[in-house]
Each structure stands twice: as structure tokens, then as C-alpha cells.
Protein backbone atom coordinates (compact mmCIF):
# COMPACT_ATOMS: atom_id res chain seq x y z
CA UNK A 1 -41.60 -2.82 -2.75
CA UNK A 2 -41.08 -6.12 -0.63
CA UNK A 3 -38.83 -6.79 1.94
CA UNK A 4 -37.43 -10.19 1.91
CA UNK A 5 -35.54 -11.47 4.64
CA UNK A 6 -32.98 -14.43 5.38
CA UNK A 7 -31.36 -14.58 9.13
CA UNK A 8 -30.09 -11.27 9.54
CA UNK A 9 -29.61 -9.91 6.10
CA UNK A 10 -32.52 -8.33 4.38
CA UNK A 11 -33.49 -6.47 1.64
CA UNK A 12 -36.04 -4.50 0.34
CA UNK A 13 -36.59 -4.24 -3.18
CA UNK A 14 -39.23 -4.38 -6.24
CA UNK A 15 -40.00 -8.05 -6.27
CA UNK A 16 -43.58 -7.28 -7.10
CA UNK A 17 -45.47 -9.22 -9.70
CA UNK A 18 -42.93 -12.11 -9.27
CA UNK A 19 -43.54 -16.07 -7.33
CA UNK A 20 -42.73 -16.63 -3.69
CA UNK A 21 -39.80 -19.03 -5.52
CA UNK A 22 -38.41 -16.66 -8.16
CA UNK A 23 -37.67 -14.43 -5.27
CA UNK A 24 -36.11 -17.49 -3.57
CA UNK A 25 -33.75 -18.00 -6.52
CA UNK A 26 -32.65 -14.50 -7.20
CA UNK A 27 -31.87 -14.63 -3.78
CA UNK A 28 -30.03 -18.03 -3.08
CA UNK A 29 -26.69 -16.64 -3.79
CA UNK A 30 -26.83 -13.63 -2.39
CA UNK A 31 -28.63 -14.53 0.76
CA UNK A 32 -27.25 -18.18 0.90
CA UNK A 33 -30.90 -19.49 1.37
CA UNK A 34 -30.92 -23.33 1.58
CA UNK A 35 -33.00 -25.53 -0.08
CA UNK A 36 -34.65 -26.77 3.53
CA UNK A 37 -35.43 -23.48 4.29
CA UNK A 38 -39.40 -22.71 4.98
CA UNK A 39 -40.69 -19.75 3.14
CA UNK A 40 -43.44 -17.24 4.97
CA UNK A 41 -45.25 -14.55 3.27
CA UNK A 42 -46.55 -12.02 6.30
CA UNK A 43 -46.02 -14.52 8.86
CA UNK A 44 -47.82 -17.14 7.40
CA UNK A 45 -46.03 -20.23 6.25
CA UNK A 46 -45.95 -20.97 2.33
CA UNK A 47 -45.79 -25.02 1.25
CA UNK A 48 -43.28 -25.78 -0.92
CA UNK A 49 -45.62 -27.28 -3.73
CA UNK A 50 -47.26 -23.57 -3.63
CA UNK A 51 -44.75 -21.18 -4.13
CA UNK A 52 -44.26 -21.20 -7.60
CA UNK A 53 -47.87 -20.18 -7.70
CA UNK A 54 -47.89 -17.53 -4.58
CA UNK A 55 -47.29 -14.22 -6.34
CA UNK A 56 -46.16 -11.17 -4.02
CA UNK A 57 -47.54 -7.94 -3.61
CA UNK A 58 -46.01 -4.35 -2.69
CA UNK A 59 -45.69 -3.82 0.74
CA UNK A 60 -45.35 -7.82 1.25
CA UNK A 61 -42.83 -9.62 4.08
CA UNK A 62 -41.39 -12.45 2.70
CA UNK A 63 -38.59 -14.46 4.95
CA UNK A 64 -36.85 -17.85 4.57
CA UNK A 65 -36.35 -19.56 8.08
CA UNK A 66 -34.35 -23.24 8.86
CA UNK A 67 -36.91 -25.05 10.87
CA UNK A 68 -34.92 -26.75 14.15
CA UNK A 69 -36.12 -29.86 15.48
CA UNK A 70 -35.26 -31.42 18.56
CA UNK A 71 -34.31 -33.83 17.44
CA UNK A 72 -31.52 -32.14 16.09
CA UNK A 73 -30.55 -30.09 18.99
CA UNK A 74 -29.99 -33.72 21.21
CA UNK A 75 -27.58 -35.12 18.27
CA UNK A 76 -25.51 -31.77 18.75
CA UNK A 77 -25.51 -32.24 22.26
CA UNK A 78 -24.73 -35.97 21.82
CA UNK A 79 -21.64 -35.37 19.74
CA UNK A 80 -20.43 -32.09 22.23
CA UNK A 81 -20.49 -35.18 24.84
CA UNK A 82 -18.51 -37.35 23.04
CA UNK A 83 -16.14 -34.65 21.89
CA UNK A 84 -15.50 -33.80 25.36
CA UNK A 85 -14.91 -37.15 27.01
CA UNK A 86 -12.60 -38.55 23.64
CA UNK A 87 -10.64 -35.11 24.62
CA UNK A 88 -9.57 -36.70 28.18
CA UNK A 89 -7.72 -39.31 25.87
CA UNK A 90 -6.41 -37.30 22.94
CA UNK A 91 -4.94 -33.98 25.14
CA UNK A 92 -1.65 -33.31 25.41
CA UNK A 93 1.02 -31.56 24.15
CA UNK A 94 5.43 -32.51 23.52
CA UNK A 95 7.09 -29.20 24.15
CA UNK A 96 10.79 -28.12 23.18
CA UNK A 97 13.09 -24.86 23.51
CA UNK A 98 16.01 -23.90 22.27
CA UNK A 99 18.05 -20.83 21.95
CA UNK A 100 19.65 -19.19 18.61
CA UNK A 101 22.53 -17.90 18.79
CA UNK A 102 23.00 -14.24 16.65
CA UNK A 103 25.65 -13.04 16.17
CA UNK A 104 26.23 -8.86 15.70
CA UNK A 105 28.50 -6.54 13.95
CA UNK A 106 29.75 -3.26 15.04
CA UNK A 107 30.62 -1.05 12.22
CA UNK A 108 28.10 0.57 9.73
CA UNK A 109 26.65 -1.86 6.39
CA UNK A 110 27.21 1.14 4.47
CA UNK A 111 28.45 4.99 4.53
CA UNK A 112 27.40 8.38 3.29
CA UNK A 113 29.63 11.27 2.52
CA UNK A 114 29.46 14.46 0.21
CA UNK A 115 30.74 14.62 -2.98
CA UNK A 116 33.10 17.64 -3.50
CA UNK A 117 30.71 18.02 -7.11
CA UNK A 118 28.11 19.45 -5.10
CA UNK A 119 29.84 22.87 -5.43
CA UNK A 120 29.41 22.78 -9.42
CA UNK A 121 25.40 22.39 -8.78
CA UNK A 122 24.49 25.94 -8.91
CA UNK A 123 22.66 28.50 -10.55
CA UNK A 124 20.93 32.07 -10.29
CA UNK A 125 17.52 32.11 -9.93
CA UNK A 126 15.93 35.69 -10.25
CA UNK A 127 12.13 37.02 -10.04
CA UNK A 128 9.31 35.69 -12.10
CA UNK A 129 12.15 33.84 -13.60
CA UNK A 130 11.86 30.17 -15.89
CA UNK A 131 15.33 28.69 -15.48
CA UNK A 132 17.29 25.13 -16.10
CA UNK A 133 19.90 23.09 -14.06
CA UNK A 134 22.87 21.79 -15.79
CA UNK A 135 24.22 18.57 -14.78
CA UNK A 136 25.09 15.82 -14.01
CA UNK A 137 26.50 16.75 -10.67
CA UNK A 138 27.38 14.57 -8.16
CA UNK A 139 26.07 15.09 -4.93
CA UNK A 140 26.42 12.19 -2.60
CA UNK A 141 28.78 8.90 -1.97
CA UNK A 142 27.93 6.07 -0.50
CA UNK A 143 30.03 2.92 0.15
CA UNK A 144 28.59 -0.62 1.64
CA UNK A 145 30.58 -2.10 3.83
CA UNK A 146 32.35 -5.04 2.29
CA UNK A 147 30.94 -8.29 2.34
CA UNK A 148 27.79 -6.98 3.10
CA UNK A 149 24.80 -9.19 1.63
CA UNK A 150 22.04 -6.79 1.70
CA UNK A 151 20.16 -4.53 -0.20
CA UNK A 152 19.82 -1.07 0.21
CA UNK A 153 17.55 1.86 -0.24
CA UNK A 154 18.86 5.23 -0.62
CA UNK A 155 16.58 8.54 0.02
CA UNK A 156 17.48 12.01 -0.75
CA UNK A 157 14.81 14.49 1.30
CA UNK A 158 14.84 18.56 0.77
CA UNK A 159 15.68 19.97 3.95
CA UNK A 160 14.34 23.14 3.84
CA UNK A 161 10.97 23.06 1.46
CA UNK A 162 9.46 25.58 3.20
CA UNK A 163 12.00 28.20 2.51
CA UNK A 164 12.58 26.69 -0.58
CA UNK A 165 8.88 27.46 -1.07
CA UNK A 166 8.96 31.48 -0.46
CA UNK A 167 11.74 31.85 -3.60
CA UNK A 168 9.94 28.89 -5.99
CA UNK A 169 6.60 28.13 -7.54
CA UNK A 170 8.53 25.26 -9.12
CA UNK A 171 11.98 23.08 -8.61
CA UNK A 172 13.04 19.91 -9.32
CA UNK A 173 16.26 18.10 -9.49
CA UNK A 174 16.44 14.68 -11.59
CA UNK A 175 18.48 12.42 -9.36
CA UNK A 176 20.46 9.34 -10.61
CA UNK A 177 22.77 6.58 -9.01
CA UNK A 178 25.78 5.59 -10.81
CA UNK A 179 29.03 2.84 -10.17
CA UNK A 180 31.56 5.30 -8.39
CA UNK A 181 34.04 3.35 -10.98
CA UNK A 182 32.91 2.77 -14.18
CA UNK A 183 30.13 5.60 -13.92
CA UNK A 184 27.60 3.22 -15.03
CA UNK A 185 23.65 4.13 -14.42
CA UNK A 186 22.66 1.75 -12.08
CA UNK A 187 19.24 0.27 -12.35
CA UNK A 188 17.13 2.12 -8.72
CA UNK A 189 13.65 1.22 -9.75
CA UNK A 190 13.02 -2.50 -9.71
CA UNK A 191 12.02 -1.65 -13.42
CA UNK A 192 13.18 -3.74 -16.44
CA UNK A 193 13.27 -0.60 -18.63
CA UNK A 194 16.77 1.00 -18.10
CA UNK A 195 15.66 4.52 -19.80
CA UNK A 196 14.07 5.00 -16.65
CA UNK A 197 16.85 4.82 -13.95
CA UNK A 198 15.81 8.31 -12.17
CA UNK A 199 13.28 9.85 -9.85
CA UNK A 200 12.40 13.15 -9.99
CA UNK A 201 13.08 15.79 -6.56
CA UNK A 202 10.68 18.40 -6.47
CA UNK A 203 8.72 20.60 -3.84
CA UNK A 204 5.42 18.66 -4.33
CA UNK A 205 7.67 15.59 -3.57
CA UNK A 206 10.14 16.33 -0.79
CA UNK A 207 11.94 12.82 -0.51
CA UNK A 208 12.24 10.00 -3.25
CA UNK A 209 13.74 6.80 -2.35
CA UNK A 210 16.16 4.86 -4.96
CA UNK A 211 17.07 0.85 -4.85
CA UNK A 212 20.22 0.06 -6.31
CA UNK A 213 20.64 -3.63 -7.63
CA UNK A 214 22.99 -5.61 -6.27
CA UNK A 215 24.33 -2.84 -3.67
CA UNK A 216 28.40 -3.97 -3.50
CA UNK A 217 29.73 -1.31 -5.23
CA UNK A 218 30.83 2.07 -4.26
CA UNK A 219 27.66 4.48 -5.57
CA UNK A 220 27.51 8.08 -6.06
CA UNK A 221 23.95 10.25 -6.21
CA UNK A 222 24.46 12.64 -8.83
CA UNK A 223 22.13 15.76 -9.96
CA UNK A 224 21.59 14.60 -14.22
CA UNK A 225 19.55 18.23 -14.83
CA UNK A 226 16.60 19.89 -13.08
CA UNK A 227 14.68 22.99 -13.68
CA UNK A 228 12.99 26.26 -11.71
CA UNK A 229 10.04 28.77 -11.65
CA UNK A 230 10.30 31.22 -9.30
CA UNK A 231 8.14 33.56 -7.41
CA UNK A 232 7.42 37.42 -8.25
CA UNK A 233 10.66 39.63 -6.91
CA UNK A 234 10.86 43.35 -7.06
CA UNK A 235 14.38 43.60 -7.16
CA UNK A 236 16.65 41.47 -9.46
CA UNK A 237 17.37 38.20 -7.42
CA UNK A 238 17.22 36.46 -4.32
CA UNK A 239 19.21 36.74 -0.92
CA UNK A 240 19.37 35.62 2.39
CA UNK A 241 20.00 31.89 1.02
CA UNK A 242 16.48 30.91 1.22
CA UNK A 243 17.01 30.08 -2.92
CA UNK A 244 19.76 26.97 -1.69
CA UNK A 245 18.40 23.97 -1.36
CA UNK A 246 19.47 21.45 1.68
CA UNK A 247 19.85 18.18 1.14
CA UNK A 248 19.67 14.71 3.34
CA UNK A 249 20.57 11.68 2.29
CA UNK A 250 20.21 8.65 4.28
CA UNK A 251 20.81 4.87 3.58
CA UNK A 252 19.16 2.16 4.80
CA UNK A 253 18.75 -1.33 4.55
CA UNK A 254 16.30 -2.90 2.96
């Protein structure tokens, strides 16, 4: 193995068998090794004329070094001098302020109620039990404010997963949006592909966000289907309302 070196990035590898200047090029990129850069094999300095016929060894030490002259170092300093006294001419700076003026409004960009539907979403879930959720329900309302020019995003969480999670192994509630007036799926998923205007509410996924287009109309979150596996139960059902799902639904802009 040799190491071979450039600055501070080295590497050590199985360069044995090849020249001091194949190493150089299979480097070059990787190390970005210049051209003026003096090659040393184990501290000793390698001519340029020689290293396509030096040939390295295992346990070699091959670096790549920029010689500096002094030369060069008294140009830098030259041009630092002239940089600093041309700055005594060029500094300066034209400064201006101003103040915008925002203006505010009071009353909410959009609002949530519950839809009296929510009361037809329901179902009897019993032990050890595979069941299905009829639909579509609607659940939620939610009016922009007029003239509004926003967007908005509308979440649904589950409240209460963990007593949700002591009645199922399973739930999950297909969630739509649709125009208030017409009914109309509303596209919620930035996607093209209108068969897929729904997110799925489940346990393993306790909030889902939705993005209505346009956002002017009057929207309603409604309940298309859903489906449940529940936990072993020695008697027939489930009481003490740990089986009812809560739901939150907030709106905000986007």
C-alpha cells in the first residue's frame, strides 16, 4: 500500500507497481494536484523528466507540494498594498430608508364548523372483529372569508389515538374535500390525476393535510368509506367510548 498525499487530503491505497506520474494522474481530479506541483517519493524530491520512470513500492510516501518563492510572496504583498491604499478612494456607501406601510385585517381568512353528517358516521365495532365504514359522510365545513386571495391547507388530526389504540389493531377513514354547492371532488393533492383526490386517516398516520385548489368556495371534509380491525374482547363489544374517534380539524394558510 502507498500513501499519497496532496495538502491536507491523503490517501492510502494499492498504487504499487505503478510510475510516480500515473499516480499523479489518477489523482489530479480527485486531489486537484496542479501541474507545477513538485512530486517527492520518501522525502526526496522526484524531477519531472523522471517520474514516468520512478516506479513505487509498498509501504512508499509519495506527496505533491506547490513550491513558494519569494518572489511570489512580495507580489502578494505588493498588490495587498495597492488594494488597500486604492480603497481610501473607492469607500463609501449612499444609504436610504423608507417605511412600508401594511395594512391588517381583523376577522378570520377562513372558518371551521361541524357538519350535522357527522352523526351518520358510525358503526359497531366488536372483538377480534374485521369491519367497513360506509360513507361518504360529511364531517367538517369550512368557509374562506370572501375576497380572500390565498391558499389554504386543511388538516384533520385523531384526537385520541391512544385510546383509539386499546379498541383497534387497525382504522382508517378515507377523507375527501368537496364544493359545499355543487358537491364536486375538489383536487387536495397538487396531483394532475383526479382519481386520486383523497388521503387516507389511520392510526399509523394521525394527521393528513389536504390543499384545495383555488380555495374561494365554501368546502366540506367528508368521510368517502374507511375500514377497522379490532383488538381481542371477551365480551361482545366495546364501552366506555374509547371505540369513538375525535377529530380536529384546523385550517391554515398556506
Amino acid at each position: 500500500m502507498v500513501e499519497i498525499r496532496y495538502g491536507d487530503q491523503y490517501e492510502v491505497t494499492d498504487l504499487a507497481g505503478q510510475t510516480v506520474n500515473e499516480a499523479r494522474e489518477q489523482f489530479r481530479s480527485e486531489f486537484g494536484i496542479p501541474d507545477k506541483a513538485r512530486a517527492k517519493l520518501n522525502g526526496s524530491k522526484i524531477k519531472t523528466s523522471a517520474e514516468k520512470d520512478t516506479v513505487l513500492s509498498d509501504d512508499d510516501r509519495l506527496s505533491f507540494a506547490v513550491s513558494k518563492t519569494r518572489g511570489a510572496f512580495l507580489a502578494g504583498a505588493l498588490v495587498l498594498a495597492m488594494a488597500a491604499c486604492g480603497g481610501v478612494f473607492a469607500f463609501g456607501f449612499i444609504n436610504a430608508t423608507t417605511t412600508l406601510s401594511v395594512s391588517t385585517i381583523d376577522s378570520n381568512f377562513a372558518e371551521v364548523t361541524v357538519n350535522p353528517d357527522y352523526s351518520n358516521l358510525t358503526w359497531a365495532p366488536f372483538g377480534f372483529f374485521k369491519g367497513s365504514i360506509s360513507g361518504p359522510h360529511s364531517i367538517f365545513d369550512v368557509v374562506p372569508a370572501s375576497g380572500y386571495p390565498g391558499d389554504l391547507v386543511v388538516s384533520v388530526t385523531l384526537g385520541n389515538a391512544d385510546q383509539l389504540a386499546e379498541v383497534y389493531r387497525i382504522l382508517a377513514l378515507r377523507l375527501e374535500m368537496v364544493d359545499a354547492s355543487s358537491n364536486t371532488t375538489l383536487e387536495i393533492n397538487e396531483d394532475a390525476d383526479t382519481n386520486n383526490n383523497w388521503v387516507m386517516l389511520t392510526l399509523n398516520n394521525g394527521e393528513v393535510s389536504m390543499f384545495p385548489a383555488g380555495s374561494t368556495a365554501n368546502m366540506t371534509v367528508r368521510a368517502v368509506s374507511g375500514f377497522y380491525i379490532t383488538h381481542v374482547r371477551p365480551s361482545a363489544g366495546f364501552t366506555g367510548g374509547y371505540e369513538d374517534p375525535q377529530l380536529f380539524c384546523e385550517v391554515a394558510q398556506r
